[in-house]
Protein backbone atom coordinates (compact mmCIF):
# COMPACT_ATOMS: atom_id res chain seq x y z
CA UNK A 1 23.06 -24.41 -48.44
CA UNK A 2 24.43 -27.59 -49.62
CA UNK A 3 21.06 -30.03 -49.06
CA UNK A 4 21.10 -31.73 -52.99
CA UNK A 5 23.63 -32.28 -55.70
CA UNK A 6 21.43 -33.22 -58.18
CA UNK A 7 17.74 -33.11 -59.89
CA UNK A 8 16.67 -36.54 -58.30
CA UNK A 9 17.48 -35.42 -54.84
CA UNK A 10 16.08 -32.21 -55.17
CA UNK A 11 13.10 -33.70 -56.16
CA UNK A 12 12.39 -36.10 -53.53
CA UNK A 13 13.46 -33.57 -50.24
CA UNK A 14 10.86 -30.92 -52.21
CA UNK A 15 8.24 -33.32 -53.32
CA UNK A 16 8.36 -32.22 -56.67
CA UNK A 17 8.32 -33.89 -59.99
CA UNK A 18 11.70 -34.62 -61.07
CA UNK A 19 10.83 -33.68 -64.67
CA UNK A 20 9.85 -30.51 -63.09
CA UNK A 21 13.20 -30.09 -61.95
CA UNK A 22 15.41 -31.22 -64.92
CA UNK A 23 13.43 -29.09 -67.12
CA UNK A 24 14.26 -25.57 -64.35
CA UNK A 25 17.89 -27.14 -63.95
CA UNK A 26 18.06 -27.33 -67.93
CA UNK A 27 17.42 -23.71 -68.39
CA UNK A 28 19.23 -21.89 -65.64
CA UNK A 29 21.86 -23.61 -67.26
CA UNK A 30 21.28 -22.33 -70.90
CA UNK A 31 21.01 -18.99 -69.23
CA UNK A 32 23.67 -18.92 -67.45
CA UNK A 33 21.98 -18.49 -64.49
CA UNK A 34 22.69 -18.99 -60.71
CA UNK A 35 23.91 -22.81 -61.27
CA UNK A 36 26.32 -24.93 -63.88
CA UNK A 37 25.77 -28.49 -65.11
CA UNK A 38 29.00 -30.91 -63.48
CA UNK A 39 27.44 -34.53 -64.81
CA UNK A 40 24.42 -35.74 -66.49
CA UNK A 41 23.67 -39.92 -65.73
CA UNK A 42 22.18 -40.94 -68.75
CA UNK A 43 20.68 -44.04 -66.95
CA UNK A 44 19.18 -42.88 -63.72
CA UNK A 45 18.58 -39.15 -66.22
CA UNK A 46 20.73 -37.71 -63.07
CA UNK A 47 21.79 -34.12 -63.33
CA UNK A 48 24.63 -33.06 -60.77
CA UNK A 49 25.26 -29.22 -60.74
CA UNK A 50 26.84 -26.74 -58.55
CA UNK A 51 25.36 -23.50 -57.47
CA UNK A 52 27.61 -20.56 -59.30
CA UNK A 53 26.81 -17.11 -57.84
């Protein structure tokens, strides 16, 4: 639906805790789940990922 491209953003439309969502992001990652990893930002802890269906 194309409405974030990372944790951080995803966070603030939801409300949610961005911890919350880096920790969710994390492991659909690991399992290969429904969305891939592009970029992490070290700095701002940023995580930009793509949806992979």
């Amino acid at each position: 639906m194309d409405i974030a491209h990372d944790g951080r953003s995803f966070a603030r439309i939801f409300g949610v805790a961005h911890a919350l969502v880096l920790r969710q992001v994390n492991a659909l990652d690991e399992a290969g789940a429904l969305l891939r990893i592009t970029k992490r930002e070290p700095r701002t802890m940023r995580t930009h990922y793509v949806v992979s269906l």
